[in-house]
N, C-alpha and C. Protein backbone atom coordinates (compact mmCIF):
# COMPACT_ATOMS: atom_id res chain seq x y z
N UNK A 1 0.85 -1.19 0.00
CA UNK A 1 0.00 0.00 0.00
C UNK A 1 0.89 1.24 0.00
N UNK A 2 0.52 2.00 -0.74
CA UNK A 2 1.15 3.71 -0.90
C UNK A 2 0.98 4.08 0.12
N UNK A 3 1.97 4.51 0.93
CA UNK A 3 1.95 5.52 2.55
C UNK A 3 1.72 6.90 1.36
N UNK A 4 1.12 7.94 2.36
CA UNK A 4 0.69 9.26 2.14
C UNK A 4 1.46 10.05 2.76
N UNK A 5 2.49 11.06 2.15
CA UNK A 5 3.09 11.63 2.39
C UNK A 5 2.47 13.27 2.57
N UNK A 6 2.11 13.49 3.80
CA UNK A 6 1.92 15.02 4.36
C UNK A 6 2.72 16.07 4.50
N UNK A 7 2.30 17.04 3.65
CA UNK A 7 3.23 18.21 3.41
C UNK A 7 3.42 18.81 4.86
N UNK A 8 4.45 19.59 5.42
CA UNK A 8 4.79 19.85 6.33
C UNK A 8 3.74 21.66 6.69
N UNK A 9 3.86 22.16 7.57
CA UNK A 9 3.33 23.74 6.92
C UNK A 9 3.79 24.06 5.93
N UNK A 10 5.92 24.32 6.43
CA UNK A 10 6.02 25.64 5.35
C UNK A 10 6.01 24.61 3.76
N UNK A 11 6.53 23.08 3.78
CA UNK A 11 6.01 22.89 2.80
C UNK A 11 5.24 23.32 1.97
N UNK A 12 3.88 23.58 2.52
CA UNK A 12 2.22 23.79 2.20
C UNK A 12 2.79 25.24 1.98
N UNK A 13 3.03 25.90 2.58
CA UNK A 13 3.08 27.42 2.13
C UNK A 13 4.08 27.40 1.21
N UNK A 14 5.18 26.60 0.48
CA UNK A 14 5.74 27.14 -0.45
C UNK A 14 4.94 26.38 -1.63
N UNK A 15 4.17 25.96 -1.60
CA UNK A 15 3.39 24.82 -2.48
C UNK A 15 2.90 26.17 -3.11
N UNK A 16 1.81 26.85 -2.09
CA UNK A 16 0.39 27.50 -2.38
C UNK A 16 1.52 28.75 -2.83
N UNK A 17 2.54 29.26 -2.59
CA UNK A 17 3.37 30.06 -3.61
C UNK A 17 3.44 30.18 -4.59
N UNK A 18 4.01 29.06 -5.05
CA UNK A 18 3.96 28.42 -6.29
C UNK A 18 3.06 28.24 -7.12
N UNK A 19 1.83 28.73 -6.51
CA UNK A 19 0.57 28.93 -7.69
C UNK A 19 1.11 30.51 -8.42
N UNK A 20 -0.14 30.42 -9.55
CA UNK A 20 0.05 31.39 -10.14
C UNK A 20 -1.21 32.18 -10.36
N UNK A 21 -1.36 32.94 -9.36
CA UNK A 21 -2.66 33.75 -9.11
C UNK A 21 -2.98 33.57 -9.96
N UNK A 22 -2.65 35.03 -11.29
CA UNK A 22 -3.29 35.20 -12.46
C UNK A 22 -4.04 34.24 -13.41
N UNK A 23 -3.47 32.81 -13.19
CA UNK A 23 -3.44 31.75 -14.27
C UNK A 23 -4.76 30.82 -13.28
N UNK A 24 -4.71 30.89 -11.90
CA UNK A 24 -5.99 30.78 -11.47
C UNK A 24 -7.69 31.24 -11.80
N UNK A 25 -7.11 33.03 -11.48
CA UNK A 25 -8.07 33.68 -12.21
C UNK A 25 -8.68 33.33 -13.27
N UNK A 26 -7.65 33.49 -13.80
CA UNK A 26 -8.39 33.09 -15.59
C UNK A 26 -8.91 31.55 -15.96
N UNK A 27 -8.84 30.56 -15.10
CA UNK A 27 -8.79 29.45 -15.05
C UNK A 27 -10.05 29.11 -14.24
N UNK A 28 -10.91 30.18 -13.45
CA UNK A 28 -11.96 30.27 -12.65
C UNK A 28 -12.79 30.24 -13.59
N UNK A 29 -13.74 29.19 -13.22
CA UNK A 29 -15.58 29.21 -13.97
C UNK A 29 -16.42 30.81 -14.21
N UNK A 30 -15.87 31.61 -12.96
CA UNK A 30 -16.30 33.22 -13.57
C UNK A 30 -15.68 33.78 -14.23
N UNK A 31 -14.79 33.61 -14.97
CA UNK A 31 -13.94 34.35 -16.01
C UNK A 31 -14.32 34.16 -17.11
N UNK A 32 -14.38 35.24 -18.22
CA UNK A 32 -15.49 35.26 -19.35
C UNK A 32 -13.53 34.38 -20.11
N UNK A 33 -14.28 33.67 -20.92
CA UNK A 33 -13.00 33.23 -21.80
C UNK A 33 -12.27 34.22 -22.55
N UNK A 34 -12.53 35.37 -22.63
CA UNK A 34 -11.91 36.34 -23.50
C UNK A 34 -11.05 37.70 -22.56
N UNK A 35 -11.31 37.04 -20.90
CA UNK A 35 -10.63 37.92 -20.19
C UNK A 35 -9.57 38.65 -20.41
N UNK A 36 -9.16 39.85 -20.97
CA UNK A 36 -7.84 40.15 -21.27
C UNK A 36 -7.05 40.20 -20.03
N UNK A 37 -6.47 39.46 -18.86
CA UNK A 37 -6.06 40.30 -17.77
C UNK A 37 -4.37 40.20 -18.20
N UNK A 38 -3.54 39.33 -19.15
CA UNK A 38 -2.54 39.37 -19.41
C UNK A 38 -2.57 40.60 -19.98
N UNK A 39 -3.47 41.40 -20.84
CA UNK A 39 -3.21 42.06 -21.48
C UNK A 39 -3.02 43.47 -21.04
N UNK A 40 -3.66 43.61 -19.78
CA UNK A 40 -3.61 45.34 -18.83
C UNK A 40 -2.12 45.59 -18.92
N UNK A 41 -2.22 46.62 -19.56
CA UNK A 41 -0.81 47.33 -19.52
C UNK A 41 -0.72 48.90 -18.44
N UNK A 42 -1.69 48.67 -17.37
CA UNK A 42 -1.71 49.52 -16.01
C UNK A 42 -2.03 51.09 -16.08
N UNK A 43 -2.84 51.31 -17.28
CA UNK A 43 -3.03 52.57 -17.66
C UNK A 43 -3.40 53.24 -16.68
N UNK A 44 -4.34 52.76 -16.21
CA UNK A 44 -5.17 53.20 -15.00
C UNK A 44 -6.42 53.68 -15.69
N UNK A 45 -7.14 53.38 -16.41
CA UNK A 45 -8.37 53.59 -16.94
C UNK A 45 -9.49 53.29 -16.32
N UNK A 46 -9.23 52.22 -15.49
CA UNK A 46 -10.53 51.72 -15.09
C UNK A 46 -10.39 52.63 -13.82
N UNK A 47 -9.53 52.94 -13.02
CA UNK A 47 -9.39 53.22 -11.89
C UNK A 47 -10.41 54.94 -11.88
N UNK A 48 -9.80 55.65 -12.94
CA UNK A 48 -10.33 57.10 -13.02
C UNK A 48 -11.90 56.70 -13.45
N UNK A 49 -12.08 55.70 -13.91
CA UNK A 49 -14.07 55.60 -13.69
C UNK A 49 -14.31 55.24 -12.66
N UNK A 50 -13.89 54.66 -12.19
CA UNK A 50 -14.51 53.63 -10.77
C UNK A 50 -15.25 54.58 -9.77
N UNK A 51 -16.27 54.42 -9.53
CA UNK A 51 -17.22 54.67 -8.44
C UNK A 51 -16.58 54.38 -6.81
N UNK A 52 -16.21 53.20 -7.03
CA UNK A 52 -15.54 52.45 -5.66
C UNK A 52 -14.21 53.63 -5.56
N UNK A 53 -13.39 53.68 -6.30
CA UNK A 53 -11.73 54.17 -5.94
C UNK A 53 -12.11 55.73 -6.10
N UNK A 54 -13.63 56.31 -6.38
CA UNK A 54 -13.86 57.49 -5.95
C UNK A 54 -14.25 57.77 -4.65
N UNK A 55 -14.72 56.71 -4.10
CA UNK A 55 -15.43 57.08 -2.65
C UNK A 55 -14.46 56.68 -1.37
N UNK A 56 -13.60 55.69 -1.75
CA UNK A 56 -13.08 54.31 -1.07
C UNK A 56 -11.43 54.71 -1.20
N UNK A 57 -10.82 53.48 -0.42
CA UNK A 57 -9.52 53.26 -1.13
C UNK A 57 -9.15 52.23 -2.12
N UNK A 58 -10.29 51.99 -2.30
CA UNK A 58 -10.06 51.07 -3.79
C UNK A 58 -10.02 50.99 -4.79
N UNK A 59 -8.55 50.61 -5.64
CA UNK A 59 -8.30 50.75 -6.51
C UNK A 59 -7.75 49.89 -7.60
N UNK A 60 -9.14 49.25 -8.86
CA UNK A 60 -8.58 48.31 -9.65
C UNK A 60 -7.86 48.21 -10.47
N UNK A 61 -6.64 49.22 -10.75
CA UNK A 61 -5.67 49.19 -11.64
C UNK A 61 -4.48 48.63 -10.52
N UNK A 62 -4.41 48.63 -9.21
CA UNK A 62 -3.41 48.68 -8.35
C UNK A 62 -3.66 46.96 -8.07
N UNK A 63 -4.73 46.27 -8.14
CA UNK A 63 -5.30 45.01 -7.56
C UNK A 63 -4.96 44.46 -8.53
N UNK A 64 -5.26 44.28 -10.21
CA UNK A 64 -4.59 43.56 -11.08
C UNK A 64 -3.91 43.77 -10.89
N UNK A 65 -2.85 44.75 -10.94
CA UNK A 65 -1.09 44.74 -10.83
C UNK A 65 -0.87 43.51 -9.44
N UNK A 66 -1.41 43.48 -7.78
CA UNK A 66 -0.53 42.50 -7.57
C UNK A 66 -1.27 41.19 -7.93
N UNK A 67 -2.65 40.77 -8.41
CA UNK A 67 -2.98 39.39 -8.89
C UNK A 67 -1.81 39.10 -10.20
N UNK A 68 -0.88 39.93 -10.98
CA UNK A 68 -0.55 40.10 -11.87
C UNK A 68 1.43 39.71 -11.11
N UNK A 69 0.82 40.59 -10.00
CA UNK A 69 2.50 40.19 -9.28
C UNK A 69 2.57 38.63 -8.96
N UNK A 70 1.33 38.04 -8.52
CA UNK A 70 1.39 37.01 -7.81
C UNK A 70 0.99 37.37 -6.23
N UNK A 71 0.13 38.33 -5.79
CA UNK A 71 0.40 38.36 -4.92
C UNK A 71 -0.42 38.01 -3.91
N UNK A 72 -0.48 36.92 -3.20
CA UNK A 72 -2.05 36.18 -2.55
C UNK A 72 -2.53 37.04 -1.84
N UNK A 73 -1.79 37.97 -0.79
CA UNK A 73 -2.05 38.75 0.01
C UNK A 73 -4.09 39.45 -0.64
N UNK A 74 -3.62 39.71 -1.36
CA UNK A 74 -4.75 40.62 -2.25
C UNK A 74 -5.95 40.06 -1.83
N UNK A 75 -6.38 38.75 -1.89
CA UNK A 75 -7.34 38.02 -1.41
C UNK A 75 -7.65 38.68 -0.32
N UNK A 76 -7.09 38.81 0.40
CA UNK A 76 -7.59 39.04 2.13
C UNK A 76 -7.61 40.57 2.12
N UNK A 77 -7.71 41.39 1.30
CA UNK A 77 -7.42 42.62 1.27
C UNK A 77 -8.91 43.14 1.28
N UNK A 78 -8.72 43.62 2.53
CA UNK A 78 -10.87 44.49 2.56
C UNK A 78 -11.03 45.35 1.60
N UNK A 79 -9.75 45.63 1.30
CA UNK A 79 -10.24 46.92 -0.11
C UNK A 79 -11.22 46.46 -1.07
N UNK A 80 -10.48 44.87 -1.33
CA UNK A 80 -11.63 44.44 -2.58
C UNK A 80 -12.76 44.69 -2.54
N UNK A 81 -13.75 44.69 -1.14
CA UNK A 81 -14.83 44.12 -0.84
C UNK A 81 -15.81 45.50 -1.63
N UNK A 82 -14.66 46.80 -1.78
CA UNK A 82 -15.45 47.87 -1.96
C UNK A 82 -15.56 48.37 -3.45
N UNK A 83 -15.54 47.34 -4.67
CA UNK A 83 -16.24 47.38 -5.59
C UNK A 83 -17.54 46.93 -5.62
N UNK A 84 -18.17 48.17 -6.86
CA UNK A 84 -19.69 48.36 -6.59
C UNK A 84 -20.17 47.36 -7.66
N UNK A 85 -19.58 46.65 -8.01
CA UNK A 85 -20.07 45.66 -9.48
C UNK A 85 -20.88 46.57 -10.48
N UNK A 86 -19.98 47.70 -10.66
CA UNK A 86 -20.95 48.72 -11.72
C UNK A 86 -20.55 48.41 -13.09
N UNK A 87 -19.23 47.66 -13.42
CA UNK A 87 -18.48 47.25 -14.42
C UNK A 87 -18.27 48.65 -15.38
N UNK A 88 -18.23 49.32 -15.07
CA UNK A 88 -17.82 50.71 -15.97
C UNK A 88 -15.85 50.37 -16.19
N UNK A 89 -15.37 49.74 -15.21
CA UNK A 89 -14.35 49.20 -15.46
C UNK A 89 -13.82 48.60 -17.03
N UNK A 90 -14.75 47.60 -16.65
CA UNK A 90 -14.47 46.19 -17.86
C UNK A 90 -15.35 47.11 -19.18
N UNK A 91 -16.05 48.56 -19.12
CA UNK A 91 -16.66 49.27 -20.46
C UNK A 91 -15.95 50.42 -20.77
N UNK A 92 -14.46 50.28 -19.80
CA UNK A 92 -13.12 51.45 -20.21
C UNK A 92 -12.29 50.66 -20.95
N UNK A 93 -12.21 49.63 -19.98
CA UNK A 93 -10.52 49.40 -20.59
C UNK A 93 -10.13 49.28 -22.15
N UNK A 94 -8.94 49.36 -22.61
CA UNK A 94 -8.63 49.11 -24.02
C UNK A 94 -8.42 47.80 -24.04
N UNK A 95 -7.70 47.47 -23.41
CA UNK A 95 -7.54 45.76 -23.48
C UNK A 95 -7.96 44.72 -23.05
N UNK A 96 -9.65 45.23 -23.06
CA UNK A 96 -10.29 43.91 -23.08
C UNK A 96 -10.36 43.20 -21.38
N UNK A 97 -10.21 43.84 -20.29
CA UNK A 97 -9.88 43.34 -18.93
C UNK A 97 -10.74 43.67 -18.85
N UNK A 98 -11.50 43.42 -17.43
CA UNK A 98 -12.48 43.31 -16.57
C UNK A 98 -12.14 43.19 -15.35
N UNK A 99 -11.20 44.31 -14.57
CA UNK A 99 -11.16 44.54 -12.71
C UNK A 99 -12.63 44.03 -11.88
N UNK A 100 -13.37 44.18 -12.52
CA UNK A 100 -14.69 43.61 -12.08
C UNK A 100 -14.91 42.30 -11.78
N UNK A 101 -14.73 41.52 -13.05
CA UNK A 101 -14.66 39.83 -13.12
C UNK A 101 -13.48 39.71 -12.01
N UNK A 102 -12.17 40.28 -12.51
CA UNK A 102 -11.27 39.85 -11.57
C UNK A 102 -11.77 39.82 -9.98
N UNK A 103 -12.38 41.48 -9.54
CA UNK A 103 -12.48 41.57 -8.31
C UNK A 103 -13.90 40.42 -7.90
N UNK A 104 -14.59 39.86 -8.73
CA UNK A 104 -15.51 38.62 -8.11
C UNK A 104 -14.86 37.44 -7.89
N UNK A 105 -13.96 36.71 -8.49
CA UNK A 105 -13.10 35.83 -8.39
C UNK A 105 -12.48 35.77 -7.11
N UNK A 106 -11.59 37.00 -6.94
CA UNK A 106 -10.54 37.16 -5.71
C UNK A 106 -11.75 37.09 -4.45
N UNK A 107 -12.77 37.46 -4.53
CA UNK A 107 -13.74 37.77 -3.64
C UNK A 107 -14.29 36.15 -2.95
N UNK A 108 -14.70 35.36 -4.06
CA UNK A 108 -15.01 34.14 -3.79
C UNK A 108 -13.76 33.31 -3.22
N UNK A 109 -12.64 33.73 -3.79
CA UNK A 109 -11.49 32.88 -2.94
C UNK A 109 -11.31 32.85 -1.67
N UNK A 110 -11.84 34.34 -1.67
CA UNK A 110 -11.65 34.72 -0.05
C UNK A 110 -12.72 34.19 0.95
N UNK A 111 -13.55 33.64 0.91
CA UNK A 111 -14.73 33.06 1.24
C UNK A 111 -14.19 31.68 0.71
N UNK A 112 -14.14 30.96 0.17
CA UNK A 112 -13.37 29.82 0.06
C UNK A 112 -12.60 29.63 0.97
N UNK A 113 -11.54 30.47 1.65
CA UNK A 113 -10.53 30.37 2.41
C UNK A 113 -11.18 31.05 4.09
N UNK A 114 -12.55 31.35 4.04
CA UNK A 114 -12.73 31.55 5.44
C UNK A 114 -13.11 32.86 6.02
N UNK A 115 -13.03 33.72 4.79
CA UNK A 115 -12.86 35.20 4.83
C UNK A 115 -14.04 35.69 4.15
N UNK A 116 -14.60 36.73 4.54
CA UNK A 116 -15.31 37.90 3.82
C UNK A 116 -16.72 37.43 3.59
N UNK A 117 -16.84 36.44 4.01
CA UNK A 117 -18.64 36.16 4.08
C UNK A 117 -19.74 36.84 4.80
N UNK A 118 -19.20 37.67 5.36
CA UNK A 118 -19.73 38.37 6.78
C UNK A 118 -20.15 39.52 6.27
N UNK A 119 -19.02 39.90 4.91
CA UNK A 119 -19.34 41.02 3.87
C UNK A 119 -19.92 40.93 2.80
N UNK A 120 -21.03 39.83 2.87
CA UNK A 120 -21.63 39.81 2.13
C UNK A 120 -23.06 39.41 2.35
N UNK A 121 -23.43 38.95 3.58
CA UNK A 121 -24.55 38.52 4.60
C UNK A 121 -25.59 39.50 4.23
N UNK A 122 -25.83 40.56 3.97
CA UNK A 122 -26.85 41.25 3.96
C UNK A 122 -27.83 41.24 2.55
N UNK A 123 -26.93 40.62 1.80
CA UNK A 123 -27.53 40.30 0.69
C UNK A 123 -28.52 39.04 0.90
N UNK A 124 -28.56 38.13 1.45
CA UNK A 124 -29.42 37.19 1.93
C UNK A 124 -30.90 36.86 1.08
N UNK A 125 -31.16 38.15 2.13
CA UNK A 125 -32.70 38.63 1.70
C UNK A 125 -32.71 38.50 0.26
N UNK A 126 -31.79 38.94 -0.82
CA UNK A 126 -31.93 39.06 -2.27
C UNK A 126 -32.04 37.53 -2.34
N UNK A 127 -31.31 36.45 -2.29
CA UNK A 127 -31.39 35.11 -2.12
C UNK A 127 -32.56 34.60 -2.17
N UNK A 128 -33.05 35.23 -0.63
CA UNK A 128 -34.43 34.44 -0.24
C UNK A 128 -35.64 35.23 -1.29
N UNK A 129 -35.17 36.00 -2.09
CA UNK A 129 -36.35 36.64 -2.97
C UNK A 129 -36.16 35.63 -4.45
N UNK A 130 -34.83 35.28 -4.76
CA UNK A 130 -34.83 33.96 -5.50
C UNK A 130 -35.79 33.34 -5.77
N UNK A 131 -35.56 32.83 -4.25
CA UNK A 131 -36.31 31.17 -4.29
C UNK A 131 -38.03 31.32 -4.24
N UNK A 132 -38.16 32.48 -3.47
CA UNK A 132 -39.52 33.14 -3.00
C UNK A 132 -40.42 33.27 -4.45
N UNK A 133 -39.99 34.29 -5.20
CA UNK A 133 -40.62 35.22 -6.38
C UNK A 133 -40.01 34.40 -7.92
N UNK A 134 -38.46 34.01 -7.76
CA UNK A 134 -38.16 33.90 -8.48
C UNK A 134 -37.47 34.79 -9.67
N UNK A 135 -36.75 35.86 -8.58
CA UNK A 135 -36.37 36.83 -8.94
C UNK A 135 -35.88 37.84 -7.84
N UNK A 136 -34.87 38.40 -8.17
CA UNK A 136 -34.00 39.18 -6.83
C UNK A 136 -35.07 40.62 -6.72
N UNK A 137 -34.82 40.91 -5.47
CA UNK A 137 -35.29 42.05 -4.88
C UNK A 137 -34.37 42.91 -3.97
N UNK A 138 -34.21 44.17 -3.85
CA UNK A 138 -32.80 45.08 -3.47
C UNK A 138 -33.59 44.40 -1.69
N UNK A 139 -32.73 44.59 -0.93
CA UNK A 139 -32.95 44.14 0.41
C UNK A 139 -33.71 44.78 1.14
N UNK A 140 -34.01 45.00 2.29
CA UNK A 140 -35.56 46.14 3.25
C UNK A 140 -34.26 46.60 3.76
N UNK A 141 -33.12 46.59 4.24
CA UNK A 141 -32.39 47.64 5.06
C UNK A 141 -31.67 48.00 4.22
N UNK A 142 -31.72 47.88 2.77
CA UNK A 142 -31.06 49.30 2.03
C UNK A 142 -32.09 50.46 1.60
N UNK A 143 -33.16 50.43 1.72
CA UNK A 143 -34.17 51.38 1.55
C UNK A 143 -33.89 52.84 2.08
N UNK A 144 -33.74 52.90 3.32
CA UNK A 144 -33.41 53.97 4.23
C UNK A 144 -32.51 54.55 2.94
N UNK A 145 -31.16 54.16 3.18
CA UNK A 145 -30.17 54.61 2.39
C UNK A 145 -30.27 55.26 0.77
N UNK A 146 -31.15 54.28 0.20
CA UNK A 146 -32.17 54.27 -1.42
C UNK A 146 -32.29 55.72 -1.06
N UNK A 147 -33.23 55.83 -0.38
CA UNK A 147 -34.48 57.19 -0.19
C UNK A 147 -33.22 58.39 0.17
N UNK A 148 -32.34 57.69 0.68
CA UNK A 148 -31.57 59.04 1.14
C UNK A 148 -30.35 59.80 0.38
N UNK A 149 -30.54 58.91 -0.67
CA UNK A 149 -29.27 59.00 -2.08
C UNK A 149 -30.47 59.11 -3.14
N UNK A 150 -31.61 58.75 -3.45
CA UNK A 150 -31.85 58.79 -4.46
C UNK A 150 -33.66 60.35 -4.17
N UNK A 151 -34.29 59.76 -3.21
CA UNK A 151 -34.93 60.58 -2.98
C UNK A 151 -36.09 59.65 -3.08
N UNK A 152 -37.05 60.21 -2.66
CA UNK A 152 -38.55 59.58 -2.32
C UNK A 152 -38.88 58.98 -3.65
N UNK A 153 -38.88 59.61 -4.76
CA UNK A 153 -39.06 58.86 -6.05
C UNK A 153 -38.89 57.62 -6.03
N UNK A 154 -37.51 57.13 -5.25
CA UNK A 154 -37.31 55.65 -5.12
C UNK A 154 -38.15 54.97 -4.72
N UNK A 155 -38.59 55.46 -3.31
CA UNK A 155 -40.12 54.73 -2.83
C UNK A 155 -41.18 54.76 -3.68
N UNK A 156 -41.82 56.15 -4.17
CA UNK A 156 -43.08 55.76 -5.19
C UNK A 156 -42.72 54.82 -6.43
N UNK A 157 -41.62 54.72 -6.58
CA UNK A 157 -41.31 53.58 -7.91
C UNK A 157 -42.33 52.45 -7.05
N UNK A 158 -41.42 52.00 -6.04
CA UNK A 158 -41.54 50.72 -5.05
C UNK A 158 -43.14 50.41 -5.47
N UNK A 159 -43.55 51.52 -4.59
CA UNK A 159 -45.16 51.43 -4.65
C UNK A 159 -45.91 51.21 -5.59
N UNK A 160 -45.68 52.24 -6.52
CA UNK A 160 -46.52 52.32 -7.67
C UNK A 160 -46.09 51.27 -8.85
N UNK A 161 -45.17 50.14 -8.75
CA UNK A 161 -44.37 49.81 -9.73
C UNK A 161 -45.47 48.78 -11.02
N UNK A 162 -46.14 48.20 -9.96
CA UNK A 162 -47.39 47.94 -10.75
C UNK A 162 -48.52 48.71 -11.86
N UNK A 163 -48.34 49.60 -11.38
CA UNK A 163 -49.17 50.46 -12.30
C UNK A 163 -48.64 51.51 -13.12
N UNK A 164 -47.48 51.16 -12.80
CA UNK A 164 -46.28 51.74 -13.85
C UNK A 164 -46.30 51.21 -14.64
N UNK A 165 -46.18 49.48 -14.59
CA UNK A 165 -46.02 48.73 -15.47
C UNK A 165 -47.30 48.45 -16.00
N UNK A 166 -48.72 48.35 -15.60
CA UNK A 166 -49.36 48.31 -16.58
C UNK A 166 -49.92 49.67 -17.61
N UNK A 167 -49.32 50.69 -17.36
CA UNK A 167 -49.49 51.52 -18.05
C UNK A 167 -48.69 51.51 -19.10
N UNK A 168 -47.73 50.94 -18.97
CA UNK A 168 -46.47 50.88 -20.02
C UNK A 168 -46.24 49.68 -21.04
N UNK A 169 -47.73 48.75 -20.48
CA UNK A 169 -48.13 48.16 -21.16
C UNK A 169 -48.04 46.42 -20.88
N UNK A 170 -46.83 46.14 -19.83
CA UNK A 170 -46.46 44.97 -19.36
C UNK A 170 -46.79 44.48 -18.59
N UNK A 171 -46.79 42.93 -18.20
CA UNK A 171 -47.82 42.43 -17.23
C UNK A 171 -46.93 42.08 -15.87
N UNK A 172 -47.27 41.47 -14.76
CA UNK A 172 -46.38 41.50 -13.58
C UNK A 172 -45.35 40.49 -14.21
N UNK A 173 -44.38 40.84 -13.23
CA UNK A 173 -43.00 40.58 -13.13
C UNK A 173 -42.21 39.15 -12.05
N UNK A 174 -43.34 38.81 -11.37
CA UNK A 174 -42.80 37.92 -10.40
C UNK A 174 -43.50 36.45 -10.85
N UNK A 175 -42.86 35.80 -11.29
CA UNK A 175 -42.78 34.42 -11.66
C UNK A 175 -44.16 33.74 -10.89
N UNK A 176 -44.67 32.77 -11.51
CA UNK A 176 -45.90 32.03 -10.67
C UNK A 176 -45.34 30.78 -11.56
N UNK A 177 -46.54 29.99 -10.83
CA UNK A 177 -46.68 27.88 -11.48
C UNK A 177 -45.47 27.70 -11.77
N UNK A 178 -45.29 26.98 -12.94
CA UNK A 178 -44.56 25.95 -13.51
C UNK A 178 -43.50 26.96 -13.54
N UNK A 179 -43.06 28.10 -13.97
CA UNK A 179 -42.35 28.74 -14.73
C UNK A 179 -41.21 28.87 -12.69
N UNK A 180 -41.77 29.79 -11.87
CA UNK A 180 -41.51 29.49 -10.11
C UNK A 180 -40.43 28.36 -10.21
N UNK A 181 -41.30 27.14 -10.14
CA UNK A 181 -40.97 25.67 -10.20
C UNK A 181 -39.77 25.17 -10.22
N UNK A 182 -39.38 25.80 -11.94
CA UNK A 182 -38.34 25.18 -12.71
C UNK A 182 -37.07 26.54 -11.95
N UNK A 183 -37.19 27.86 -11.68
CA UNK A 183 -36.07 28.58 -11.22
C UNK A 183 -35.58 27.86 -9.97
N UNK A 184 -37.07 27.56 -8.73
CA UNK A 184 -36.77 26.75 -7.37
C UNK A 184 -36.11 25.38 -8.03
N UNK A 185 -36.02 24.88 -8.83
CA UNK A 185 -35.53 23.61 -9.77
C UNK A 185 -34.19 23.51 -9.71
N UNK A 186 -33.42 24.34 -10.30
CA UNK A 186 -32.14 25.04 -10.57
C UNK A 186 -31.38 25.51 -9.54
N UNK A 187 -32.28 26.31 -8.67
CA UNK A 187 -31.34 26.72 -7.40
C UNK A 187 -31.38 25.72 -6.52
N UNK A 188 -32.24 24.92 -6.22
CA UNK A 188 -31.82 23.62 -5.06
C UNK A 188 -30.74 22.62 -6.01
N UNK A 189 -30.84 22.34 -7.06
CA UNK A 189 -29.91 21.40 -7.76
C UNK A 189 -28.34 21.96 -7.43
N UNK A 190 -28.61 23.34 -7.81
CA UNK A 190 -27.30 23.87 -7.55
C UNK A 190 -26.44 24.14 -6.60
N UNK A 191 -27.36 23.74 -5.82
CA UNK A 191 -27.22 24.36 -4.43
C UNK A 191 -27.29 25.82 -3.45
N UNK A 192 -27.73 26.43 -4.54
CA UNK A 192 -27.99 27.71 -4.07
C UNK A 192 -28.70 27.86 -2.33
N UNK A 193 -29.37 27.26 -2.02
CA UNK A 193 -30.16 27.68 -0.91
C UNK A 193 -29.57 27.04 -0.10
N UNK A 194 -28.38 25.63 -0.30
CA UNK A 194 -27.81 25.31 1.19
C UNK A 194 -26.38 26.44 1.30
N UNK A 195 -25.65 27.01 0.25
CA UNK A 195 -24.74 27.94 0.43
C UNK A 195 -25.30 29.37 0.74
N UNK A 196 -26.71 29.51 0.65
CA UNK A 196 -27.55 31.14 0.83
C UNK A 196 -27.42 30.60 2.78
N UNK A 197 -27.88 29.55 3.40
CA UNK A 197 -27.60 29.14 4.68
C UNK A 197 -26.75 29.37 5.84
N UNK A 198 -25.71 29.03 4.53
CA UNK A 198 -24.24 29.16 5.31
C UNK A 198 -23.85 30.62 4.99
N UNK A 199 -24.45 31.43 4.67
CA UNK A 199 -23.51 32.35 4.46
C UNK A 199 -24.06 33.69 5.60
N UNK A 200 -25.83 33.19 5.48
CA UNK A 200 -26.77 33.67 6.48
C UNK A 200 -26.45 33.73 7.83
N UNK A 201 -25.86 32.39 7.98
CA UNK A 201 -24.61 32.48 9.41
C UNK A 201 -24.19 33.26 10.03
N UNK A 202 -23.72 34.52 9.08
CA UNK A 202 -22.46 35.44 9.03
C UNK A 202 -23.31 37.12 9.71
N UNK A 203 -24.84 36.44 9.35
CA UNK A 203 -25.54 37.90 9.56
C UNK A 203 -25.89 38.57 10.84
N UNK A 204 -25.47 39.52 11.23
CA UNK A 204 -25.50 40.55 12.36
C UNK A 204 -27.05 40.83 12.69
């Protein structure tokens, strides 16, 4: 019988060195196949749109550079957490990159490894509107905030959204019967609702 030979720590830590971030990335099921991230030549394009590296200290021309260095650290870096997934990024660049895709990737690693789920718990509710409606809904404790960035308009949307929409000619929006069924179909197969669980865990 083959004895099993156990890597030691620093073994294990020069192992997980020896990866190659970037080639991970791109090697991730969320990476569109046409990712340019070899191709960022660090203009900083995406960075001067970014919403996030206007408000924040985050900045996705600086984050490809170290996924680009190799640098794992980045994973654990809270900065990431403060992209807005607006992708105005990945609709600058010249070469075809996406700091966006990248910053979802690094994000899930980090939650893979134990980290950053806690920063993401509040989304839940969108989850449970999934499985519910069959279709996401913005959460009840971002409302306050909605109304206070966007203005009451936001709420009469809320309200009136029905009769918005049948004036405009379209019929409701939230899934019923068979059609319900087959989305609740997909997300239990997938597992969506035992990882929406675990992540619910995390919520304050």
């Amino acid at each position: 019988m083959k004895k099993i030979q156990l890597m030691s720590k620093s073994e294990k830590k020069g192992s997980e060195e020896n990866k190659n971030l970037s080639k991970e990335v791109l090697a991730n099921l969320k990476a569109s196949p046409d990712l340019g991230l070899f191709k960022c030549v660090q203009c900083g394009m995406c960075t001067s749109t970014c919403p996030g590296a206007r408000h924040t200290d985050y900045d996705p021309r600086e984050m490809v550079k170290r996924v680009l260095e190799n640098d794992r650290d980045v994973i654990f870096d809270d900065k990431i957490w403060n992209c807005f997934y607006c992708y105005t990024c990945q609709s600058i660049c010249p070469s075809g990159n996406s700091a966006c895709e990248v910053n979802q990737i690094l994000r899930q690693m980090a939650i893979d490894e134990g980290q950053g789920a806690e920063k993401i718990a509040s989304f839940t509710t969108y989850g449970d509107s999934f499985l519910e409606f069959g279709m996401g809904a913005i959460p009840n404790e971002f409302f306050d905030n909605l109304i206070k960035d966007i203005g009451t308009e936001y709420l009469d949307l809320k309200i009136n959204l029905d009769d918005i929409r049948s004036d405009l000619g379209l019929g409701g929006y939230i899934l019923k019967g068979e059609s319900l069924k087959e989305v609740g179909d997909i997300l239990e197969g997938t597992l969506f609702k035992d990882r929406l669980n675990e992540i619910k865990k995390y919520k304050k």
